[in-house]
C-alpha atoms as a PDB file:
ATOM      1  CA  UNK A   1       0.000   0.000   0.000  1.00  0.00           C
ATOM      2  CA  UNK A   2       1.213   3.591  -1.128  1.00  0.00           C
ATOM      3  CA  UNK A   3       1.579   6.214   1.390  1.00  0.00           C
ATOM      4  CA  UNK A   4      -0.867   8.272  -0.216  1.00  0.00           C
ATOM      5  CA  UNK A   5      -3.638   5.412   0.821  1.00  0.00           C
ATOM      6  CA  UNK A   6      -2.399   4.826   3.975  1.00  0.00           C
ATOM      7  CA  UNK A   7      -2.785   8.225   4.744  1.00  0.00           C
ATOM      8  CA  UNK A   8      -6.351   8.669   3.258  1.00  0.00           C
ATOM      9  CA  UNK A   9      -6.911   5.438   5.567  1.00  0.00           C
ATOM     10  CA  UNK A  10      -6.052   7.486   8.878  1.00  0.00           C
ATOM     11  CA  UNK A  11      -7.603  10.433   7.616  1.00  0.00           C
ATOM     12  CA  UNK A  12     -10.786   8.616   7.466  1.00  0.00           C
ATOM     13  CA  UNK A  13     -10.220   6.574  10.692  1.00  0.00           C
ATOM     14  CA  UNK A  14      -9.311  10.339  12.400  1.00  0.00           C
ATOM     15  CA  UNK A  15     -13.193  11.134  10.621  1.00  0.00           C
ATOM     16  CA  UNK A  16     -14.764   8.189  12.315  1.00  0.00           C
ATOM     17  CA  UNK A  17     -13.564   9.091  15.587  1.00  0.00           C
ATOM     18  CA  UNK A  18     -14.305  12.842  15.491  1.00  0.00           C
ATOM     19  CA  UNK A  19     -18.134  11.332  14.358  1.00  0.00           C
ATOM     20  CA  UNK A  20     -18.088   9.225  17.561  1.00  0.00           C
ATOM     21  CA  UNK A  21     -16.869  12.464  19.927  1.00  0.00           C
ATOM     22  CA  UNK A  22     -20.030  14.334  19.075  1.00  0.00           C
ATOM     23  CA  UNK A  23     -22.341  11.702  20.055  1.00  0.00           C
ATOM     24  CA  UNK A  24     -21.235  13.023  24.076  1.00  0.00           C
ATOM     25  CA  UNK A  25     -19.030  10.653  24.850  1.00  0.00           C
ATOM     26  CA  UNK A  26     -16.572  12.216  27.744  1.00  0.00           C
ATOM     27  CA  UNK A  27     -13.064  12.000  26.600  1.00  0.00           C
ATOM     28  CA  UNK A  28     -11.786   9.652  29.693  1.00  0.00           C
ATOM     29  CA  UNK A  29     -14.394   6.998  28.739  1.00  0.00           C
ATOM     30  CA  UNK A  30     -13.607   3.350  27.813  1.00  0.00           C
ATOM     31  CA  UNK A  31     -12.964   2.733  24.303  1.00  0.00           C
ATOM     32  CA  UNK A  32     -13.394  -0.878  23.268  1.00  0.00           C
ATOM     33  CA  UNK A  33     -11.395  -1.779  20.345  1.00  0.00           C
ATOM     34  CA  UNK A  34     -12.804  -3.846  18.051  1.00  0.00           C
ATOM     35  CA  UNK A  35     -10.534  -6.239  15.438  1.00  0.00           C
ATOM     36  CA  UNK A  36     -12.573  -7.746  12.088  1.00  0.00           C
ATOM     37  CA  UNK A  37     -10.808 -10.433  10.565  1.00  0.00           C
ATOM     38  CA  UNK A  38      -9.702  -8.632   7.301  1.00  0.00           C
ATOM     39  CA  UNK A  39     -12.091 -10.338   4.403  1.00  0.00           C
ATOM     40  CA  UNK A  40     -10.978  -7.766   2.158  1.00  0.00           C
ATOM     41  CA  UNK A  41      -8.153  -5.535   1.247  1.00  0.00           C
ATOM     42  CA  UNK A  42      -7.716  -3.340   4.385  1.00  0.00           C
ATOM     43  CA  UNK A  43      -9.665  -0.214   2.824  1.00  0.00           C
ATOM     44  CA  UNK A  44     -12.741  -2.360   2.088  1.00  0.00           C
ATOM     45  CA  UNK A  45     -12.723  -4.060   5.537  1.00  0.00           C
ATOM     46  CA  UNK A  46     -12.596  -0.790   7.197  1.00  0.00           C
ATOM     47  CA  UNK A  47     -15.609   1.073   4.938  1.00  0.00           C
ATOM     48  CA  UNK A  48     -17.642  -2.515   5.183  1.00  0.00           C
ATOM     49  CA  UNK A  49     -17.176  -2.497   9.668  1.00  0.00           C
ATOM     50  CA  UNK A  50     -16.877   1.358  10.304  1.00  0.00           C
ATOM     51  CA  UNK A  51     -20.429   2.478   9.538  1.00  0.00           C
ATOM     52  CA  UNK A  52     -21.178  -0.950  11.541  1.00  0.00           C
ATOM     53  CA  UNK A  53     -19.667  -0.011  14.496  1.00  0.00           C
ATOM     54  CA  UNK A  54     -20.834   3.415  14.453  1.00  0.00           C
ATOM     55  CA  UNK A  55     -24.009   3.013  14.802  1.00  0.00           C
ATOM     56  CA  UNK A  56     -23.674   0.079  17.754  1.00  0.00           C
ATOM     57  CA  UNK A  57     -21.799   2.441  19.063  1.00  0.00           C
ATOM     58  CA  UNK A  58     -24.539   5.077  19.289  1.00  0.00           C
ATOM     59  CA  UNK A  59     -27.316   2.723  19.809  1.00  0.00           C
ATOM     60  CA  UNK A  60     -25.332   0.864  22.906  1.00  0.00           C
ATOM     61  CA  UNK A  61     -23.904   3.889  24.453  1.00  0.00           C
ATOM     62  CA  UNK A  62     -20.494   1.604  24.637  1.00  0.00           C
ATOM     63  CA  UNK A  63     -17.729   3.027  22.702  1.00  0.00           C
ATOM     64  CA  UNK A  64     -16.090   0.935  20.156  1.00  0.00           C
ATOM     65  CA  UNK A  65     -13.020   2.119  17.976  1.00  0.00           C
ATOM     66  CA  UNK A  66     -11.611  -0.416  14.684  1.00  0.00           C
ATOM     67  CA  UNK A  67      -8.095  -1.867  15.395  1.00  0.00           C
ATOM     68  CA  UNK A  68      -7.166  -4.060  11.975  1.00  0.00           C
ATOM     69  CA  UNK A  69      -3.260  -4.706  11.305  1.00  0.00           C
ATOM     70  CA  UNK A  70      -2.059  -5.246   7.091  1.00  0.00           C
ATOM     71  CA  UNK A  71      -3.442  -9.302   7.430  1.00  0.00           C
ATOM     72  CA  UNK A  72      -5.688 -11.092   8.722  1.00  0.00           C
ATOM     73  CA  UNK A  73      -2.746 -12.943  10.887  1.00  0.00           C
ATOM     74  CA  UNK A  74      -1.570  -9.255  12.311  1.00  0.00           C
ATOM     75  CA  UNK A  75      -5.154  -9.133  13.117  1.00  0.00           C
ATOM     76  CA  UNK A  76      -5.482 -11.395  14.818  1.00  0.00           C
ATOM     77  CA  UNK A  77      -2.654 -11.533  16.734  1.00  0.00           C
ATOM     78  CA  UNK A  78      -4.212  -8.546  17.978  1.00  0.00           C
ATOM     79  CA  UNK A  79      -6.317 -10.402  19.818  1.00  0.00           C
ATOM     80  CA  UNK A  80      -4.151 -13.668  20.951  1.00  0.00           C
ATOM     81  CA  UNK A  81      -2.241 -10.689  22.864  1.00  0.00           C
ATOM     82  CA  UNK A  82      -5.556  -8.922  24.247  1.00  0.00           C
ATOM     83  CA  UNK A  83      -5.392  -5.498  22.627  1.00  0.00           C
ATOM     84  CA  UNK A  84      -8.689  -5.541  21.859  1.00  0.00           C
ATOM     85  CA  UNK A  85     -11.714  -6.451  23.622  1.00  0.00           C
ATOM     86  CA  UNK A  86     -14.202  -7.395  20.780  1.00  0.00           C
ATOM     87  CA  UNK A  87     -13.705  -9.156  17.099  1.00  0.00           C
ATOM     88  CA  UNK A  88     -15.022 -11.021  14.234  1.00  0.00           C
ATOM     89  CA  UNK A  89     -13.619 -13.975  13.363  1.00  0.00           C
ATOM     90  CA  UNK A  90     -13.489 -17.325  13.462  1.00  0.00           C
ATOM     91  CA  UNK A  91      -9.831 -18.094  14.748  1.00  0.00           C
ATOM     92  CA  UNK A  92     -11.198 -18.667  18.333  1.00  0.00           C
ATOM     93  CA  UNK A  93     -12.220 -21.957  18.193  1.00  0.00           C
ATOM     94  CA  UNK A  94      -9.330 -24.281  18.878  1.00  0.00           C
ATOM     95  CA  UNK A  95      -8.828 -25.875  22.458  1.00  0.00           C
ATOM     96  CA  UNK A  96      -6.009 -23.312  23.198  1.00  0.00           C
ATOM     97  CA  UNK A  97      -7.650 -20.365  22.150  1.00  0.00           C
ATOM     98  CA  UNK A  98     -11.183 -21.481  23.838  1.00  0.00           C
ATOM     99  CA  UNK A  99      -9.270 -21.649  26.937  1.00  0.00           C
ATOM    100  CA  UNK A 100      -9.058 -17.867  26.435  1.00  0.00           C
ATOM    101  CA  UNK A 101     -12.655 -17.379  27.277  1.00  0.00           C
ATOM    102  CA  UNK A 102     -14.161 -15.092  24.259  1.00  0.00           C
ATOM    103  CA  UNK A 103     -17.911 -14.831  24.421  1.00  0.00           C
ATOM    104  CA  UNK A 104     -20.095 -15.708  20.898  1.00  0.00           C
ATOM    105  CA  UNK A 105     -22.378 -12.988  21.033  1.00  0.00           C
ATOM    106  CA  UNK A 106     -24.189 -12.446  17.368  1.00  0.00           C
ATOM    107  CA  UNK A 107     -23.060 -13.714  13.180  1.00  0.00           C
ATOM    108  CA  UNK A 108     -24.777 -12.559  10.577  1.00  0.00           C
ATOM    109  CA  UNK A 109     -27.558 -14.535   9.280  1.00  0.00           C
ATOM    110  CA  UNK A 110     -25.623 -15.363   5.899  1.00  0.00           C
ATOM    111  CA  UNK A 111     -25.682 -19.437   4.644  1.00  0.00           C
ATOM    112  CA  UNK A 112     -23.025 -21.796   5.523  1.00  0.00           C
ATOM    113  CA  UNK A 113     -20.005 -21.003   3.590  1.00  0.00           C
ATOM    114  CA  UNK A 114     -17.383 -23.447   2.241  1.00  0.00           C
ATOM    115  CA  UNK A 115     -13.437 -23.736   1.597  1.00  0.00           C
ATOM    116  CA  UNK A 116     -13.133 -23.895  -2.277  1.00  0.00           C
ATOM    117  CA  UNK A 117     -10.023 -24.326  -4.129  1.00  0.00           C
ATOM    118  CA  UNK A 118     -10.397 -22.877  -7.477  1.00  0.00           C
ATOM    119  CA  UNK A 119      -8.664 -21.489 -10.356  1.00  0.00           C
ATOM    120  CA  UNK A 120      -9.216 -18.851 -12.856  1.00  0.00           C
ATOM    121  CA  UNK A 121     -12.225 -20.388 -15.586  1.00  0.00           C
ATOM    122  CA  UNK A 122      -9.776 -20.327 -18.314  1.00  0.00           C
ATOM    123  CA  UNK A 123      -6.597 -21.926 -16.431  1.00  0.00           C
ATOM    124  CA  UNK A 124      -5.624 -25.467 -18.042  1.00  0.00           C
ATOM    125  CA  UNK A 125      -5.778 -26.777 -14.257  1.00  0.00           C
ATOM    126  CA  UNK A 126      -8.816 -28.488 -14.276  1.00  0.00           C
ATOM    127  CA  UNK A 127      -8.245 -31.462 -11.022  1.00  0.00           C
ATOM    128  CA  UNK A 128      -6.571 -30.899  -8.273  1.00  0.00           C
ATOM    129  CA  UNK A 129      -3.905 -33.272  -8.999  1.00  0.00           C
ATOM    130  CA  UNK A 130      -2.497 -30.856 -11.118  1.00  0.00           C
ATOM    131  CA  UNK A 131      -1.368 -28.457  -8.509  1.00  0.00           C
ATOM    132  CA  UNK A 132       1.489 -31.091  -7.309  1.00  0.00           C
ATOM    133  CA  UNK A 133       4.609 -28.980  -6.864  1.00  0.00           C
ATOM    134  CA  UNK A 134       2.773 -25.394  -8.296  1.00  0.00           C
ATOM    135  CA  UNK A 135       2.002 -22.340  -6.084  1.00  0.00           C
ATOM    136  CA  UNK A 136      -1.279 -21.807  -4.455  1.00  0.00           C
ATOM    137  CA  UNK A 137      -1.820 -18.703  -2.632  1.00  0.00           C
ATOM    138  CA  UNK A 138      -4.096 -18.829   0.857  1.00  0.00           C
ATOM    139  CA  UNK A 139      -5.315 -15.310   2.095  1.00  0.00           C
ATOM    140  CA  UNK A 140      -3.044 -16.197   5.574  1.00  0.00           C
ATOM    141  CA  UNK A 141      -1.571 -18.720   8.235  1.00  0.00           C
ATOM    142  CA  UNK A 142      -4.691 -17.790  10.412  1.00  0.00           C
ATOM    143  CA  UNK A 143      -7.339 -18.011   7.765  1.00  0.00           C
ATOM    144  CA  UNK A 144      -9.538 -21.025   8.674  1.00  0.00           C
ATOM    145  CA  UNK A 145     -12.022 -22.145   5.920  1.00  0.00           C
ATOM    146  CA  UNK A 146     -10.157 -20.413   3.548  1.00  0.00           C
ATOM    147  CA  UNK A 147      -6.516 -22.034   4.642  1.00  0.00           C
ATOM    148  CA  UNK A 148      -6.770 -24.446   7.398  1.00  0.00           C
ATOM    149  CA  UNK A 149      -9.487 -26.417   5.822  1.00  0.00           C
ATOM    150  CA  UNK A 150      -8.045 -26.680   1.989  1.00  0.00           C
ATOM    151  CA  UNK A 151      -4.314 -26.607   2.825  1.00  0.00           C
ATOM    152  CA  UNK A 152      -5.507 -29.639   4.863  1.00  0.00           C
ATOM    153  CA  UNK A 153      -7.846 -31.144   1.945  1.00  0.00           C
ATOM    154  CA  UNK A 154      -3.910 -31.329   0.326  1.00  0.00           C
ATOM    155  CA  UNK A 155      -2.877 -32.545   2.528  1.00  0.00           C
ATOM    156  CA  UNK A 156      -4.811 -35.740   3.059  1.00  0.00           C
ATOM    157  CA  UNK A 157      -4.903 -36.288  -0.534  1.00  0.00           C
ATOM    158  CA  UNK A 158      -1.127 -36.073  -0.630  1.00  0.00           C
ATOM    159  CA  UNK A 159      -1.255 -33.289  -2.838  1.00  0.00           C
ATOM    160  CA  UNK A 160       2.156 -31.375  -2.135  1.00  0.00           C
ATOM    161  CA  UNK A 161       2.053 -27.670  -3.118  1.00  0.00           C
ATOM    162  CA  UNK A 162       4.269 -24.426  -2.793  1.00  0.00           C
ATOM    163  CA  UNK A 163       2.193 -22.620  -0.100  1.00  0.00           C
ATOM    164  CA  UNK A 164       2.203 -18.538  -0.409  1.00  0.00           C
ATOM    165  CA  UNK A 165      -0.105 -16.078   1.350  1.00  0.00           C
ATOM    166  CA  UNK A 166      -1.334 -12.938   0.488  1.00  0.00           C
ATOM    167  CA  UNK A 167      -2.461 -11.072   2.927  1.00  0.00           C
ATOM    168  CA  UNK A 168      -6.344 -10.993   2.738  1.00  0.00           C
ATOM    169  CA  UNK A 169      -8.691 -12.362   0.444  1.00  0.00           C
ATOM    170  CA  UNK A 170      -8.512  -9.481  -2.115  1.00  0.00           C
ATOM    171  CA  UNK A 171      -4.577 -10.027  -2.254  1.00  0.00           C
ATOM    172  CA  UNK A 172      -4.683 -13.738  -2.661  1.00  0.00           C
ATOM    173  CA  UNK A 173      -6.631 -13.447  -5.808  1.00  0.00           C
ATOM    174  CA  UNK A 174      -4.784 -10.712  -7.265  1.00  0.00           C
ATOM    175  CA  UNK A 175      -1.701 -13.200  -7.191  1.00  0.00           C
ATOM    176  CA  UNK A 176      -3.919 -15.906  -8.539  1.00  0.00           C
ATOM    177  CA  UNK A 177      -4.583 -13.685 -11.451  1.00  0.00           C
ATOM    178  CA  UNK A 178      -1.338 -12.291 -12.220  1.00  0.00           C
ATOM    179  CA  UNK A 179      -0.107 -15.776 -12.929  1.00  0.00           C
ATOM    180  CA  UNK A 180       1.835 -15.616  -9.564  1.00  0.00           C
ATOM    181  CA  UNK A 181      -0.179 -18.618  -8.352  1.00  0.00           C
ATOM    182  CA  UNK A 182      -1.678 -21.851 -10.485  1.00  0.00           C
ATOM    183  CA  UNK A 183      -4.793 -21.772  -7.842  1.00  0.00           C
ATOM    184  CA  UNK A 184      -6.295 -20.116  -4.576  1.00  0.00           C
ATOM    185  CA  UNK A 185      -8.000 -21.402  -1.065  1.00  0.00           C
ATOM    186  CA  UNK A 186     -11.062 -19.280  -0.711  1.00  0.00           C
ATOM    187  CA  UNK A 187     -13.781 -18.995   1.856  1.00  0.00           C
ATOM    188  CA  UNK A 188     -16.820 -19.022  -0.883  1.00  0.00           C
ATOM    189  CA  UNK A 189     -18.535 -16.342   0.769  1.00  0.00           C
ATOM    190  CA  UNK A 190     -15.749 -13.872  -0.949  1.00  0.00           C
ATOM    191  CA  UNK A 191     -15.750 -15.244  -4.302  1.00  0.00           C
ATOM    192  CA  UNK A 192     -18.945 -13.662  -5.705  1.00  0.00           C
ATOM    193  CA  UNK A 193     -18.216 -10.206  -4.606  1.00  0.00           C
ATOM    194  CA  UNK A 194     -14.072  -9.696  -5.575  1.00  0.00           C
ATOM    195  CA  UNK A 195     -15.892 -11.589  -8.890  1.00  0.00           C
ATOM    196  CA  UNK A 196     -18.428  -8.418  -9.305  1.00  0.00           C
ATOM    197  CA  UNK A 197     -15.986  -6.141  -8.292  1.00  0.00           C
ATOM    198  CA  UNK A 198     -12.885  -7.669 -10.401  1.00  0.00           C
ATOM    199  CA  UNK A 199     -15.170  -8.868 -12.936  1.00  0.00           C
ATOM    200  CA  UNK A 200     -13.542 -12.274 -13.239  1.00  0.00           C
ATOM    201  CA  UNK A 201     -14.437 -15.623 -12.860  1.00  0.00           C
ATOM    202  CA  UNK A 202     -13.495 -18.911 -11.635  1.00  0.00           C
ATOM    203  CA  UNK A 203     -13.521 -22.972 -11.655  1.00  0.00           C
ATOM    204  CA  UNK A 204     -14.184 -24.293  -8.471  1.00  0.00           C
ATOM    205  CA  UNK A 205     -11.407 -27.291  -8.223  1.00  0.00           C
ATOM    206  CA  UNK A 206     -13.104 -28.978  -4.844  1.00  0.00           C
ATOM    207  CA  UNK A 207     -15.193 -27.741  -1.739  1.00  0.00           C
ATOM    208  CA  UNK A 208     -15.450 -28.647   1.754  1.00  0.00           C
ATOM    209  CA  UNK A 209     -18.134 -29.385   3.502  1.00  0.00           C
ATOM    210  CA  UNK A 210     -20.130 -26.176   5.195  1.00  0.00           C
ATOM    211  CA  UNK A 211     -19.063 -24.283   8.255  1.00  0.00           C
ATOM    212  CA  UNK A 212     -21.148 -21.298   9.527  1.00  0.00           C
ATOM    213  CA  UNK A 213     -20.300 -17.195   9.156  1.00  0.00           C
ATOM    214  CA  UNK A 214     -17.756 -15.555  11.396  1.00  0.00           C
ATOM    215  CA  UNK A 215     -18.977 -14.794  14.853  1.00  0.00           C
ATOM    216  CA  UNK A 216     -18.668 -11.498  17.155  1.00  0.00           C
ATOM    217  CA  UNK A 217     -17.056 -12.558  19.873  1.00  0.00           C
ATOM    218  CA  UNK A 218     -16.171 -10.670  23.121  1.00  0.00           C
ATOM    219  CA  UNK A 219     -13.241 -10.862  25.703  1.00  0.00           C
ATOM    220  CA  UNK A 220     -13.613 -12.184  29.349  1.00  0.00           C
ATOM    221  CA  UNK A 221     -12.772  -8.631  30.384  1.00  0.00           C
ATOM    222  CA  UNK A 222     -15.715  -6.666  29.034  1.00  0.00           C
ATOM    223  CA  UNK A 223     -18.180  -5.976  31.412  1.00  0.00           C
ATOM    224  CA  UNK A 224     -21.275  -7.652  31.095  1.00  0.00           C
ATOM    225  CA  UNK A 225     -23.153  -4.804  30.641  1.00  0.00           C
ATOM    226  CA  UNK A 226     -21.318  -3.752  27.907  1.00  0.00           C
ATOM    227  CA  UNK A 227     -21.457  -6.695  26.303  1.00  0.00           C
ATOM    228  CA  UNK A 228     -25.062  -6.874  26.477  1.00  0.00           C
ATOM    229  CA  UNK A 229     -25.613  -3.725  25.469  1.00  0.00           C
ATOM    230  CA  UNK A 230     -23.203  -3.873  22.170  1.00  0.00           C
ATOM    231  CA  UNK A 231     -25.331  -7.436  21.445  1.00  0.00           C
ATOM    232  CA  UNK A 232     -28.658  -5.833  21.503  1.00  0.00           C
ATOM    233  CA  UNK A 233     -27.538  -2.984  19.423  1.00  0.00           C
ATOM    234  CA  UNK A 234     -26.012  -5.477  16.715  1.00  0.00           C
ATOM    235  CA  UNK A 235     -29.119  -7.614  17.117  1.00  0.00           C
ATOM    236  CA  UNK A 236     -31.631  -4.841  17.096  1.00  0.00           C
ATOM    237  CA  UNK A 237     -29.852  -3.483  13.844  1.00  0.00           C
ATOM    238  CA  UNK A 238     -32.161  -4.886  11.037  1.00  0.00           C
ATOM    239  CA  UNK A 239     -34.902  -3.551  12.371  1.00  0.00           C
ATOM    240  CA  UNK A 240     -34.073  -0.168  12.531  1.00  0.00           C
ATOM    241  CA  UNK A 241     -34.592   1.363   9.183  1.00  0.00           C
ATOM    242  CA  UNK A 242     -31.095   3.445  10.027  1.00  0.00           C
ATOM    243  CA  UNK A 243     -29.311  -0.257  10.853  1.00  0.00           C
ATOM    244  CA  UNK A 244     -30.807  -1.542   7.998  1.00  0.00           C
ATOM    245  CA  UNK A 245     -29.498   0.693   5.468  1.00  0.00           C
ATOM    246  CA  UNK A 246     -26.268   0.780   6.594  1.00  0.00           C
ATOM    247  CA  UNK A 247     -26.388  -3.157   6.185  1.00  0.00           C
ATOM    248  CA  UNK A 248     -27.554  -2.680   2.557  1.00  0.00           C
ATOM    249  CA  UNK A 249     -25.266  -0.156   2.078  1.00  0.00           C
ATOM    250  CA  UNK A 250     -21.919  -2.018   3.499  1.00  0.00           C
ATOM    251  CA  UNK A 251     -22.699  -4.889   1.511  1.00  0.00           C
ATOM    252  CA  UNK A 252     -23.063  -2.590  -1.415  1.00  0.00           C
ATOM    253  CA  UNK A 253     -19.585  -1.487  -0.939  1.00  0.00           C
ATOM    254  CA  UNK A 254     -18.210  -4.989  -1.205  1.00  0.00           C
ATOM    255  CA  UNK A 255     -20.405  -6.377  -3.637  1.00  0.00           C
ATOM    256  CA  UNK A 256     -22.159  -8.770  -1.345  1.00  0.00           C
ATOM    257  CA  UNK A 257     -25.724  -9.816  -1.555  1.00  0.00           C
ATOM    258  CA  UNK A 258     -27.004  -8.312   1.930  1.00  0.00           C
ATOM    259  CA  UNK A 259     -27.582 -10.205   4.782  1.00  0.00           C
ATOM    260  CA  UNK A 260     -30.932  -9.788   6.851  1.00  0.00           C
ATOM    261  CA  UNK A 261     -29.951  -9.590  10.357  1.00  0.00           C
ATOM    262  CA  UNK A 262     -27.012 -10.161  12.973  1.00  0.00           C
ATOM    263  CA  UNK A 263     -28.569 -12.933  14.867  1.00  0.00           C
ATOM    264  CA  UNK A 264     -27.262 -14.903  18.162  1.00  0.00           C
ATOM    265  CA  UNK A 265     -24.376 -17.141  17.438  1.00  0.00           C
ATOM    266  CA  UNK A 266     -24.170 -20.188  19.726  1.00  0.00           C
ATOM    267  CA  UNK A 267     -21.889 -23.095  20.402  1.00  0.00           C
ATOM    268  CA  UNK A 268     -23.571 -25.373  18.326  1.00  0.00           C
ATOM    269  CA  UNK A 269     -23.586 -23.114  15.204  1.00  0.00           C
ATOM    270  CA  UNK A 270     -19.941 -23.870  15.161  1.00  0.00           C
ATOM    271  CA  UNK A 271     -19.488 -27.470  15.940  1.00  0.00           C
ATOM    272  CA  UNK A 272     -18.028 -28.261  12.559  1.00  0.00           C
ATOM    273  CA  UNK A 273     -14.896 -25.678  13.065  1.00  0.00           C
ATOM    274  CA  UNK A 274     -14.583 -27.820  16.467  1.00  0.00           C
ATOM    275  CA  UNK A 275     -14.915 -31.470  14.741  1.00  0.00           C
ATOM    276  CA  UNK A 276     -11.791 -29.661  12.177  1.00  0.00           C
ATOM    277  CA  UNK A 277      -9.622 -28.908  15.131  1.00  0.00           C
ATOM    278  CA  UNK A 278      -9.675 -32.256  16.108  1.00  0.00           C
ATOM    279  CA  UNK A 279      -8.911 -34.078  13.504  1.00  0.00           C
ATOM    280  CA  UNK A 280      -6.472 -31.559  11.674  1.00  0.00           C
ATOM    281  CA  UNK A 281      -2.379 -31.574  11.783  1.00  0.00           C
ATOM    282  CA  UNK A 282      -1.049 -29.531  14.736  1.00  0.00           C
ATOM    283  CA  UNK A 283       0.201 -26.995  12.569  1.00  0.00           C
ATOM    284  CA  UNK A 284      -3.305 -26.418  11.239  1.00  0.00           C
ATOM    285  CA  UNK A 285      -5.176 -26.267  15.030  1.00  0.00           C
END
């Protein structure tokens, strides 16, 4: 990323704080931060969660301020070292990290998404057998449908490949289709919008079985007030015609088909990322 973007970045993350100040909040007041897994390239993934966070902020009355790093791995280290107090992901749910005590609070209301590994329509790798020895570029180490579960697909089917990362989503198909990369590990929930947006296409090569959205989750050390306020705000979104836009409007932004409604995310919702951890290599948990 050029300077120039980086600093229209901060410039708009200094807007989105200013916004917050005139809502009354006194200046000594806690400030939650709040790390996204980064879906997209880091500009999208902070225009698709800051209008999000905005308003819950307003509606709950509890502060919350974005904190995303250049990956999806520096964001979430982020919170394996407890800077931040709330997130979205789904990197919480090996025995380790449950042992950390992060609270499922809400997911969106989106279908079960998949790992895919796919290729560009028009590349000459049509099976998976054909990516023995070749490059195939994961969004990140931490990225678990869209890593974790294909790299470990490979794997099993004793499929060895030259494993390179790039960064997010966005930057993982921009290698693919440079040539830098014979194939990409995808969560499918991405495909169709970086398709709309990129206008390209794609052969799905194989696909995993399904695996629920990315939760909100919330750290031991949030008050419980707090967090029920923030969950009541995110659940109460979709039926505020103000939440509701902004949902319509953030998925506008990335070229996703809207979801309806943040609704409660519970243990059993993600029993298949649990069934994964068990099972997978070490390296992979």
């Amino acid at each position: 990323m050029t300077l120039t973007r980086w600093a229209r970045l901060v410039l708009a993350f200094v807007a989105s704080q200013a916004a917050l100040a005139t809502t009354g909040w006194a200046s000594d007041e806690k400030i939650y931060k709040f790390s996204p897994v980064n879906q997209f390239g880091i500009e999208l993934t902070a225009s698709y969660w800051n209008p999000i966070i905005q308003y819950v902020s307003s509606r709950s009355g509890v502060k919350l301020s974005l904190k995303i790093g250049r990956t999806s791995a520096d964001t979430t280290s982020f919170v394996l070292a407890k800077e931040v107090e709330f997130a979205f992901t789904n990197h919480l749910f090996n025995e380790n990290r449950r042992q950390m005590g992060w609270k499922l609070l809400v997911r969106r209301d989106y279908p079960a998404v998949y790992g895919q590994i796919m290729t560009a329509a028009d590349s000459p790798v049509t099976d998976l057998a054909q990516l023995a020895n070749k490059e195939v570029v994961f969004p990140g180490n931490e990225a678990f449908i869209a890593y974790k579960v294909t790299y470990a697909h490979l794997l099993e089917q004793k499929i060895p490949v030259k494993v390179v990362f790039g960064g997010n989503h966005d930057g993982a198909f921009a290698q693919l289709f440079s040539g830098k990369a014979q194939a990409v590990g995808v969560n499918s929930q991405l495909v169709d919008g970086y398709a709309r947006r990129e206008n390209k296409k794609f052969r799905v090569l194989w696909r995993s079985g399904p695996f629920n959205d990315l939760a909100l989750m919330a750290s031991p050390s949030v008050p419980a007030a707090d967090v029920k306020a923030v969950t009541d705000a995110f659940l109460g979104m979709a039926s505020d015609p103000a939440g509701a836009a902004i949902i319509k409007k953030v998925s506008e932004t990335v070229k996703l088909e809207p979801f309806q409604n943040f609704i409660p995310a519970l243990e059993e919702d993600y029993t298949s990322y649990l069934d994964f951890h068990r099972t997978s290599p070490d390296f992979l948990k």
